[in-house]
C-alpha atoms as a PDB file:
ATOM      1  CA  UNK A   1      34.183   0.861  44.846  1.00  0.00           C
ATOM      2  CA  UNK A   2      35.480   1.161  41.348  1.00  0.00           C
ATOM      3  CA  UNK A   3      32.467   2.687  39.031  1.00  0.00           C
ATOM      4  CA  UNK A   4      33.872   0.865  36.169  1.00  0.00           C
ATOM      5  CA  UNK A   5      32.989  -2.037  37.218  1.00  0.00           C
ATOM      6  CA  UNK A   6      29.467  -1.389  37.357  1.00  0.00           C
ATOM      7  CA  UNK A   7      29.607  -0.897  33.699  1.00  0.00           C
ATOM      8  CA  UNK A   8      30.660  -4.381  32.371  1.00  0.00           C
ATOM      9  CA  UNK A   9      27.560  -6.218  31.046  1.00  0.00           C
ATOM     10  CA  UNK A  10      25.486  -2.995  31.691  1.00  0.00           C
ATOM     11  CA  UNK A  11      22.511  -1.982  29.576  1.00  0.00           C
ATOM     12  CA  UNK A  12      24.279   1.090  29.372  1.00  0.00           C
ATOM     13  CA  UNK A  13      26.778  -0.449  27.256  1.00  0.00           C
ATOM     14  CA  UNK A  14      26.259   1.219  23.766  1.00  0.00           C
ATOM     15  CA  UNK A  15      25.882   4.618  25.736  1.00  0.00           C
ATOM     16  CA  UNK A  16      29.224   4.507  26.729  1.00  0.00           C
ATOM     17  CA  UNK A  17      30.700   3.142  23.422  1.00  0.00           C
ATOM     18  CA  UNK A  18      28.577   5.976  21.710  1.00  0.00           C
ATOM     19  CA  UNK A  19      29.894   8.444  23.704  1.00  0.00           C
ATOM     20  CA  UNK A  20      33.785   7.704  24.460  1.00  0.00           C
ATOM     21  CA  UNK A  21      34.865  10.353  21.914  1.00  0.00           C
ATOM     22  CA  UNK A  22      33.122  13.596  23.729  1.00  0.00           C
ATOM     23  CA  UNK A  23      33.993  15.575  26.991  1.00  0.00           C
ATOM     24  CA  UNK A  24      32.289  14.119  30.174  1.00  0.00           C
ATOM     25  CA  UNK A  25      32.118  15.568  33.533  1.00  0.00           C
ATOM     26  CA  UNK A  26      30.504  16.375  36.847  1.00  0.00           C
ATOM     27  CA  UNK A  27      28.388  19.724  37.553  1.00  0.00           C
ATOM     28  CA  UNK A  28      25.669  20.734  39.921  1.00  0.00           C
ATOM     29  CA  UNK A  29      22.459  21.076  38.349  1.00  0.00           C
ATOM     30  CA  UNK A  30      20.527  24.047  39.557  1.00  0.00           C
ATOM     31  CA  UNK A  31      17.258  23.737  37.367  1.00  0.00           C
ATOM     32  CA  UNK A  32      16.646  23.364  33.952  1.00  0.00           C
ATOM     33  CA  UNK A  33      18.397  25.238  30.950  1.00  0.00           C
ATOM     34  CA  UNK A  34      15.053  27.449  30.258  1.00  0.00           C
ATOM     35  CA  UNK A  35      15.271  29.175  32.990  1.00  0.00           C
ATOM     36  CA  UNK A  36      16.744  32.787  31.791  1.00  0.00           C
ATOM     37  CA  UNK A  37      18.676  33.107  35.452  1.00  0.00           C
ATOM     38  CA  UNK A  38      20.127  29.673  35.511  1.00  0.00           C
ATOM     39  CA  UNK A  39      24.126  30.151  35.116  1.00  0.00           C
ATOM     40  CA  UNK A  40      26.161  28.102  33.172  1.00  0.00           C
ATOM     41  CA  UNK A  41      27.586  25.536  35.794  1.00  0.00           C
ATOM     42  CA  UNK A  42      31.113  24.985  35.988  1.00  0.00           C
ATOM     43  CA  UNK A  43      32.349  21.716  34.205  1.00  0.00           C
ATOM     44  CA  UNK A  44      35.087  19.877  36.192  1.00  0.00           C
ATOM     45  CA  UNK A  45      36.264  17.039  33.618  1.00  0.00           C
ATOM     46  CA  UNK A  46      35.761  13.696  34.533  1.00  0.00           C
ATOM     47  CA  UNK A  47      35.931   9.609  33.018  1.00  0.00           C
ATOM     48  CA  UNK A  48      32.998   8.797  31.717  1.00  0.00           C
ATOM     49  CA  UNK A  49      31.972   6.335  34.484  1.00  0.00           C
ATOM     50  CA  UNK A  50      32.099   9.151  37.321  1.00  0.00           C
ATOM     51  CA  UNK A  51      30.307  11.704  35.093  1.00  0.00           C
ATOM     52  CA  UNK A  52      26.935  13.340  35.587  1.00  0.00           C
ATOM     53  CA  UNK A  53      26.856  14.953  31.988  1.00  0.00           C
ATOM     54  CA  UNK A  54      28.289  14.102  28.782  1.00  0.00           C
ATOM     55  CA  UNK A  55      28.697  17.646  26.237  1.00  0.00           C
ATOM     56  CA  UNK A  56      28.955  17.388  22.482  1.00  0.00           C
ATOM     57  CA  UNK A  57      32.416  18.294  22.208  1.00  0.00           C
ATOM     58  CA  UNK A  58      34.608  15.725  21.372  1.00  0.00           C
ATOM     59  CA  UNK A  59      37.545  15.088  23.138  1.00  0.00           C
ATOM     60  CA  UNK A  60      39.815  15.838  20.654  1.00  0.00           C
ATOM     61  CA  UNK A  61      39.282  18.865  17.754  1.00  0.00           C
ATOM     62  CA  UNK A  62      37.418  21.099  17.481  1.00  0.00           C
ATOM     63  CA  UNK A  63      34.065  19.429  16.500  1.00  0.00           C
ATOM     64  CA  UNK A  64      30.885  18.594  17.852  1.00  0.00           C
ATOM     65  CA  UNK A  65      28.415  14.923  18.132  1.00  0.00           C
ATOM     66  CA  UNK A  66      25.582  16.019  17.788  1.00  0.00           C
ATOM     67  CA  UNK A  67      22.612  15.853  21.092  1.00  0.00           C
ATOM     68  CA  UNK A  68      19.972  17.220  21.939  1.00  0.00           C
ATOM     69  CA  UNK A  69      16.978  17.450  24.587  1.00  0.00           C
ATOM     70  CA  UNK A  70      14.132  16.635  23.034  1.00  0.00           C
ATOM     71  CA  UNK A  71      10.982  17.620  25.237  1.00  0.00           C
ATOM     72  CA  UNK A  72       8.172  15.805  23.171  1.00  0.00           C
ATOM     73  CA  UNK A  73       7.577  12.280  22.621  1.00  0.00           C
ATOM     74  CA  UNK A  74      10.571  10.984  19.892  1.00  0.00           C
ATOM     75  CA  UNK A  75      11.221   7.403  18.546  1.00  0.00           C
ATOM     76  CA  UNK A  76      14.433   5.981  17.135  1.00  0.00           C
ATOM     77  CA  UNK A  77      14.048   2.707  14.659  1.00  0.00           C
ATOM     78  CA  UNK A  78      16.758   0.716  13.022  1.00  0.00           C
ATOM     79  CA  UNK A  79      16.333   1.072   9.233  1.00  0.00           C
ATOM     80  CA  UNK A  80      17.136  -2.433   7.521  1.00  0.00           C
ATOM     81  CA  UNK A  81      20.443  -1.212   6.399  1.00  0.00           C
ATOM     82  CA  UNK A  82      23.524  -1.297   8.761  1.00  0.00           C
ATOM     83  CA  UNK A  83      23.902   1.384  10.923  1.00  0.00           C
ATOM     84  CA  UNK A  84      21.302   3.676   9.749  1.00  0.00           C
ATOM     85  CA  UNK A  85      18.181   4.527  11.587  1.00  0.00           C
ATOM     86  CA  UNK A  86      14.523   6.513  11.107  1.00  0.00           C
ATOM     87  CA  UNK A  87      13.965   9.143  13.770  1.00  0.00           C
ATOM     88  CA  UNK A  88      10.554   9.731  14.326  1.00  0.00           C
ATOM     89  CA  UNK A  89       9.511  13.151  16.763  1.00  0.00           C
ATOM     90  CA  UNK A  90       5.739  14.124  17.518  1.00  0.00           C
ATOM     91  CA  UNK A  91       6.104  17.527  16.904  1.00  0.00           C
ATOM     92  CA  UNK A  92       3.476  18.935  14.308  1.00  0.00           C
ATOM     93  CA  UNK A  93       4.960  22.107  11.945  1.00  0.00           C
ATOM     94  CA  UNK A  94       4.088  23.711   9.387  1.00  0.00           C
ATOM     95  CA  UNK A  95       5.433  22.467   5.334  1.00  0.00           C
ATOM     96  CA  UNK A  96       7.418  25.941   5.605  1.00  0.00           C
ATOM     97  CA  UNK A  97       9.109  24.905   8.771  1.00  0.00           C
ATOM     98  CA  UNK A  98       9.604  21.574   8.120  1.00  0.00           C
ATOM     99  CA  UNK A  99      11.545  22.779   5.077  1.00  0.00           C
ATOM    100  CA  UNK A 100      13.647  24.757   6.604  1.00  0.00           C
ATOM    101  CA  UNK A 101      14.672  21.113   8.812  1.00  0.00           C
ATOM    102  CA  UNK A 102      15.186  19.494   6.116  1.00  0.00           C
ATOM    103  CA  UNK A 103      17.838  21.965   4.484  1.00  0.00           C
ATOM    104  CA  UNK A 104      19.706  22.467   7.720  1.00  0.00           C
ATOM    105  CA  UNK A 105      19.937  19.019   8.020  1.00  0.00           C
ATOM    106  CA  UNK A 106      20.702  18.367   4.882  1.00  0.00           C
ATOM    107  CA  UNK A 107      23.271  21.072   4.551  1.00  0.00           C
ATOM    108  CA  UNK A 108      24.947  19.777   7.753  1.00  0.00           C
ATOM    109  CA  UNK A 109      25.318  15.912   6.521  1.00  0.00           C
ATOM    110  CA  UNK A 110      22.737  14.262   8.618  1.00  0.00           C
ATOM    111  CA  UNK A 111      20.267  13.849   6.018  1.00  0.00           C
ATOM    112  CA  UNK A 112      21.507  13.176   2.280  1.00  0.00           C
ATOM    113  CA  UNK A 113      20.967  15.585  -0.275  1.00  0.00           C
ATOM    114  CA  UNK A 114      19.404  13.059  -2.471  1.00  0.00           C
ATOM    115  CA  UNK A 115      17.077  12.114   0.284  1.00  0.00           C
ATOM    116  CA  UNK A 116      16.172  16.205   1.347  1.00  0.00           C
ATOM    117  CA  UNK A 117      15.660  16.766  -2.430  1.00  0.00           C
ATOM    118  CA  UNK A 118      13.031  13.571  -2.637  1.00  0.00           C
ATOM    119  CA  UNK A 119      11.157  15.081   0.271  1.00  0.00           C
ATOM    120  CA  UNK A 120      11.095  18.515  -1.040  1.00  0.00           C
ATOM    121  CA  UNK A 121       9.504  16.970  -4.082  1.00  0.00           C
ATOM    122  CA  UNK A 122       6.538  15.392  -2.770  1.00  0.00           C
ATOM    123  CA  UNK A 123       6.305  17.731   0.190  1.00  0.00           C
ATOM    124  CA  UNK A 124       6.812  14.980   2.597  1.00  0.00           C
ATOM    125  CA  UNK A 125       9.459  12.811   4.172  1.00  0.00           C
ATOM    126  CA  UNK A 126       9.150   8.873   3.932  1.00  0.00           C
ATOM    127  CA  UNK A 127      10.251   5.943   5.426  1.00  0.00           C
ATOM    128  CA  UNK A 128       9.485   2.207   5.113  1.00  0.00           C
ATOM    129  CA  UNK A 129       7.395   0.739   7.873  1.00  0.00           C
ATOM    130  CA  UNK A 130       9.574  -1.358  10.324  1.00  0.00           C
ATOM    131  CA  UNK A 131       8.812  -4.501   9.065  1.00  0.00           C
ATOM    132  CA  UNK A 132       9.118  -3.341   5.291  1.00  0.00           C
ATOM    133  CA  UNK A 133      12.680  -4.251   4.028  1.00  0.00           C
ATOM    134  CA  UNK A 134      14.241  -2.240   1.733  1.00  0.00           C
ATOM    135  CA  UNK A 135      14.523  -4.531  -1.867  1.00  0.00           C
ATOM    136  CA  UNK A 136      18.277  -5.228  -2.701  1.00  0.00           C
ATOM    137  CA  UNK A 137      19.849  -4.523  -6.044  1.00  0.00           C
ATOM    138  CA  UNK A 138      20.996  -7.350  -8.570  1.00  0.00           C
ATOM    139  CA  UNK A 139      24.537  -8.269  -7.887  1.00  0.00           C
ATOM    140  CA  UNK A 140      24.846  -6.662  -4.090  1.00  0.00           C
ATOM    141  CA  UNK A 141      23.990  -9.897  -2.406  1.00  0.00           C
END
């Protein structure tokens, strides 16, 4: 049976349009990537639809999408502009760490500078409840 079929009017739909620019392929797990003796499993390349693993390497270059494995409850929310989103993680830290998030993020183009330096400000990070939409500007209807 062709796999690609089973993707047409999947749920898994914006996965795979999300994730057509990286590497995919098949591996045998052997345990989870904290344990110090695990090796690094050999990678055989593969089409998305036979894959057991996607890696953030795209396809082509020499960059990377970022992923990650986040092992504590995380929640990602549309924000009421196009394409943009507020990413919520349960993960308490201290102001110093949380700093230290921000600029990395910041410095790396996930977060925007205008946005890290607002934070930094008032020591916090804010965003506008779901149902609170963000108030448009004269002129940019």
């Amino acid at each position: 049976m062709n796999r690609d079929l089973l993707f047409e009017g999947n749920p898994y739909k914006s996965f795979i349009e999300f994730c057509k620019r990286q590497v995919a392929g098949v591996t045998t797990f052997r345990g989870g990537s904290e344990d110090p003796k695990q090796p690094d499993a050999l990678l055989v390349p593969a089409k998305l639809a036979d894959a057991n693993l996607v890696c953030s390497n795209m396809k082509e270059g020499d960059l990377h999408l970022p992923m990650f494995d986040i092992d504590m409850p995380a929640m990602l929310l549309r924000s009421s502009t196009r394409n943009h989103y507020h990413l919520y993680i349960d993960k308490p830290m201290t102001w110093e760490n949380y700093e230290k998030l921000l600029d990395v993020l910041g410095e790396v183009g996930i977060l925007e500078p205008g946005y890290v330096a607002a934070s930094k400000r008032r020591k916090c990070t804010q965003l506008r409840t779901p149902w609170t939409k963000k108030q448009r500007k004269e002129g940019n209807e």
